[in-house]
Protein backbone atom coordinates (compact mmCIF):
# COMPACT_ATOMS: atom_id res chain seq x y z
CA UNK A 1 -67.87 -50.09 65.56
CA UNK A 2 -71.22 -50.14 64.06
CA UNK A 3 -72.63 -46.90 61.72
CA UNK A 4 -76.58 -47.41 61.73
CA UNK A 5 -78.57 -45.71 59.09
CA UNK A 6 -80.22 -42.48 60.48
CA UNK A 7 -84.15 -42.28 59.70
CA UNK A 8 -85.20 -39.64 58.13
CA UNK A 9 -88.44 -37.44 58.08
CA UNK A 10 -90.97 -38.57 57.34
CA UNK A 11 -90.58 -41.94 58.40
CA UNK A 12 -93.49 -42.32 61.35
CA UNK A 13 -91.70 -43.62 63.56
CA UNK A 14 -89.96 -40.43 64.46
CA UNK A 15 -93.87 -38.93 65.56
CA UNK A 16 -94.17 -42.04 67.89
CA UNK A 17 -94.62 -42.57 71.30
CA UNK A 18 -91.50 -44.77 72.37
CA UNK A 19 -91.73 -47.80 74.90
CA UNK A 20 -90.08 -48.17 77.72
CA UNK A 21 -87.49 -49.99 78.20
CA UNK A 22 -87.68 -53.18 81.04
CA UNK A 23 -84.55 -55.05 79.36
CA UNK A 24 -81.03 -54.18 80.50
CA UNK A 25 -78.46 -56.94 78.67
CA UNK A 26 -75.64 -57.57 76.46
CA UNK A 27 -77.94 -56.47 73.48
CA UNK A 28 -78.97 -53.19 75.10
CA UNK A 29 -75.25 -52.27 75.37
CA UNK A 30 -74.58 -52.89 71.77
CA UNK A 31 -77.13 -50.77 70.97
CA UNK A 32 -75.87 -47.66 72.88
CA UNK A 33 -72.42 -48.26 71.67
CA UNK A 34 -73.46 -48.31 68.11
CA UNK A 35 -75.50 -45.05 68.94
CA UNK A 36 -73.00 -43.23 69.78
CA UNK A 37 -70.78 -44.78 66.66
CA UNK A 38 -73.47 -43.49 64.59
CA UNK A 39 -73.77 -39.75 66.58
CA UNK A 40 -70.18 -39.23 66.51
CA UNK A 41 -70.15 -40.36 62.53
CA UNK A 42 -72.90 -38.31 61.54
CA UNK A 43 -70.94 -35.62 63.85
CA UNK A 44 -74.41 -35.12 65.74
CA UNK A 45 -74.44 -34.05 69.65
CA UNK A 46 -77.16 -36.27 70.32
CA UNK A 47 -79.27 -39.14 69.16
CA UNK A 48 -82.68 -41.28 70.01
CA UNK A 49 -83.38 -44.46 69.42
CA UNK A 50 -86.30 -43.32 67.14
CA UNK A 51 -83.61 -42.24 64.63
CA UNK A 52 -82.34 -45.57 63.62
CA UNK A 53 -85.92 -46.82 63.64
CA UNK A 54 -86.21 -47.94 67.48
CA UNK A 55 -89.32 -47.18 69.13
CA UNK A 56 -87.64 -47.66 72.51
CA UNK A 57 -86.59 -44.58 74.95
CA UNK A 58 -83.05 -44.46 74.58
CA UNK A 59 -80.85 -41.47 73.80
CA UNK A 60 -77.32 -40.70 73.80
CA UNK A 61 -75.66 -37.52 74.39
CA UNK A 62 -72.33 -36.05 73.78
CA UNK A 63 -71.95 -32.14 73.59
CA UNK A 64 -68.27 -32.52 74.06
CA UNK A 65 -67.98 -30.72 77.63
CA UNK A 66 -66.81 -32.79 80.72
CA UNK A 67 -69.88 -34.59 81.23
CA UNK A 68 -68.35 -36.38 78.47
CA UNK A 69 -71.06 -39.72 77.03
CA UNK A 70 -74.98 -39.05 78.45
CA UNK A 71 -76.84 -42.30 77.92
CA UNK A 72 -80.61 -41.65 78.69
CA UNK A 73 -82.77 -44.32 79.32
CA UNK A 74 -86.67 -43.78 80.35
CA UNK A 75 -85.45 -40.46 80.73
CA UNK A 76 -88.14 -38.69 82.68
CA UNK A 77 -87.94 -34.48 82.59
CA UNK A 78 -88.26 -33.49 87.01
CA UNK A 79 -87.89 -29.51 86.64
CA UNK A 80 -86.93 -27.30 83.73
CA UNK A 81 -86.50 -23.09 84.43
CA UNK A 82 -85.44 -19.87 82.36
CA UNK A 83 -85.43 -19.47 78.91
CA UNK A 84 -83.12 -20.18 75.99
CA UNK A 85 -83.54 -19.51 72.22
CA UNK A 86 -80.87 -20.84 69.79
CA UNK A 87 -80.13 -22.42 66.72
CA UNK A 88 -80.91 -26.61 66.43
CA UNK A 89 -80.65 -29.15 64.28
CA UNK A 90 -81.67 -32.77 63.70
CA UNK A 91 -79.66 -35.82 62.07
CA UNK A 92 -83.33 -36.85 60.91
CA UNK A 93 -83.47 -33.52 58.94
CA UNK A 94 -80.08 -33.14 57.22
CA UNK A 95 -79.66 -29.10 56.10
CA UNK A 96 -82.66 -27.83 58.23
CA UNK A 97 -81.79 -25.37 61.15
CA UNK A 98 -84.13 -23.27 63.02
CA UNK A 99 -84.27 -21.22 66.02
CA UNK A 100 -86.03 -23.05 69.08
CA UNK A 101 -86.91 -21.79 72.86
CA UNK A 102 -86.42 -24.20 75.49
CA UNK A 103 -85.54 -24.23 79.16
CA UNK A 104 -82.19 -23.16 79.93
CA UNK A 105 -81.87 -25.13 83.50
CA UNK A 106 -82.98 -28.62 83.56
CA UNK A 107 -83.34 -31.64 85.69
CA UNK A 108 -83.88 -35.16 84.13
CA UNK A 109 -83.80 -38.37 86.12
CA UNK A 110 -83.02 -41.42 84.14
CA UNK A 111 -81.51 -45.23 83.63
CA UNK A 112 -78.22 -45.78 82.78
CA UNK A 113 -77.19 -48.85 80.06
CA UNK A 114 -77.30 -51.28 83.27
CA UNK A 115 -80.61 -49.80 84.93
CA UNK A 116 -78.78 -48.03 87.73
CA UNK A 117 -80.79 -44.79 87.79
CA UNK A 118 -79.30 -41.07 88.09
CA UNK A 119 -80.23 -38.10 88.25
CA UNK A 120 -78.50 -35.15 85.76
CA UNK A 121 -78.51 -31.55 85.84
CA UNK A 122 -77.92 -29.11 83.21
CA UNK A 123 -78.15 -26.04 81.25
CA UNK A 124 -77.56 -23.90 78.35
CA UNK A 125 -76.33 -26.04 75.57
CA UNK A 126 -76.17 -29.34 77.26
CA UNK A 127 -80.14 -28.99 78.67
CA UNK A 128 -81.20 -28.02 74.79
CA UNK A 129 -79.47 -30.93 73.46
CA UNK A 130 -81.03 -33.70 76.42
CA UNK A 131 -84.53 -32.13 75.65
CA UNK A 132 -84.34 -32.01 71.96
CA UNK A 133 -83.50 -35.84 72.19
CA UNK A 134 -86.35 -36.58 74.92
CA UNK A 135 -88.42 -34.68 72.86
CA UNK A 136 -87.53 -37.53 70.05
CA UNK A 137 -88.60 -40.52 72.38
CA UNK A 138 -92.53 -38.50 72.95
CA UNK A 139 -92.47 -38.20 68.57
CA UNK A 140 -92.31 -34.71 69.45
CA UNK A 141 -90.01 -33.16 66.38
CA UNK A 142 -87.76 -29.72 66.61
CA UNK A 143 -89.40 -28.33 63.59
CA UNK A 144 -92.92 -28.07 65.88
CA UNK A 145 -91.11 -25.85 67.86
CA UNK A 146 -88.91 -23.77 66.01
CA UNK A 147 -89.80 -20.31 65.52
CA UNK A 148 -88.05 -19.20 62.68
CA UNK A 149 -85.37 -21.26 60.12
CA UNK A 150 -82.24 -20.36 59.04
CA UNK A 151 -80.69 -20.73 55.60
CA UNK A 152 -77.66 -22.60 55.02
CA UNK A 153 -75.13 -19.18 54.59
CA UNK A 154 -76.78 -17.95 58.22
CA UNK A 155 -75.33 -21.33 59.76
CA UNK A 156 -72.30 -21.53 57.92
CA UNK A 157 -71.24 -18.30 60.04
């Protein structure tokens, strides 16, 4: 069990364009695993590579429903429909919560830790949390999106 250390803003590299990734190995593996070591330490829902400083599109995703461990890899969004507002969050900004629309039905095709791609569809809380961390591997950041924040006793309910 490896804890990485979680980037925070305003490192760059969480505005950047990630690469894809053309390497499937041993290494690869490591790294998701230690993701989601780091996620479930930081007691986050999701996380992208960006985070611990990887400019590679990879995101894990755990929202603790059946679909149980999400690793995303290339994730590519295929169709998105309805509308959802709700609170969010980011591990990169610790204490910072704001209200954010997105989709509330989505369909992303992407690579699993071996390459074998799959195809995932979702909504409501599970579809916010895989676009908030595809959103990561584009540099695009919650807080460009949110439309109003909350203060700390608002979340604490």
């Amino acid at each position: 069990m490896t804890i990485l250390k979680i980037v925070e803003h305003p490192d760059p590299v969480l505005e950047t364009e990630c690469k894809p990734v053309t390497v499937f190995d041993k290494k690869l593996k490591k790294l998701v695993n230690d993701m989601f070591d780091t996620m479930y330490d930081a007691e986050g829902v999701g996380l992208a590579a960006p985070q611990i400083g990887i400019a590679k599109q990879i995101a894990v995703v755990d929202v603790g429903d059946e679909k149980g461990q999400i690793v995303l890899i290339n994730p590519v969004v295929k169709a998105s429909s309805g509308s959802q507002t709700g609170p969010e969050g980011c591990l990169s900004f610790p204490g910072l919560f704001g209200e954010v629309e997105r989709p509330f039905d989505v369909t992303v095709k992407a690579q699993d830790e071996n390459g074998k791609e799959f195809t995932i569809k979702a909504n409501d809380f599970l579809a916010r949390a895989l676009l908030h961390e595809i959103d990561h591997l584009h540099g695009i950041l919650f807080t460009s999106k949110v439309i109003a924040y909350y203060e700390n006793e608002e979340m604490e309910r």
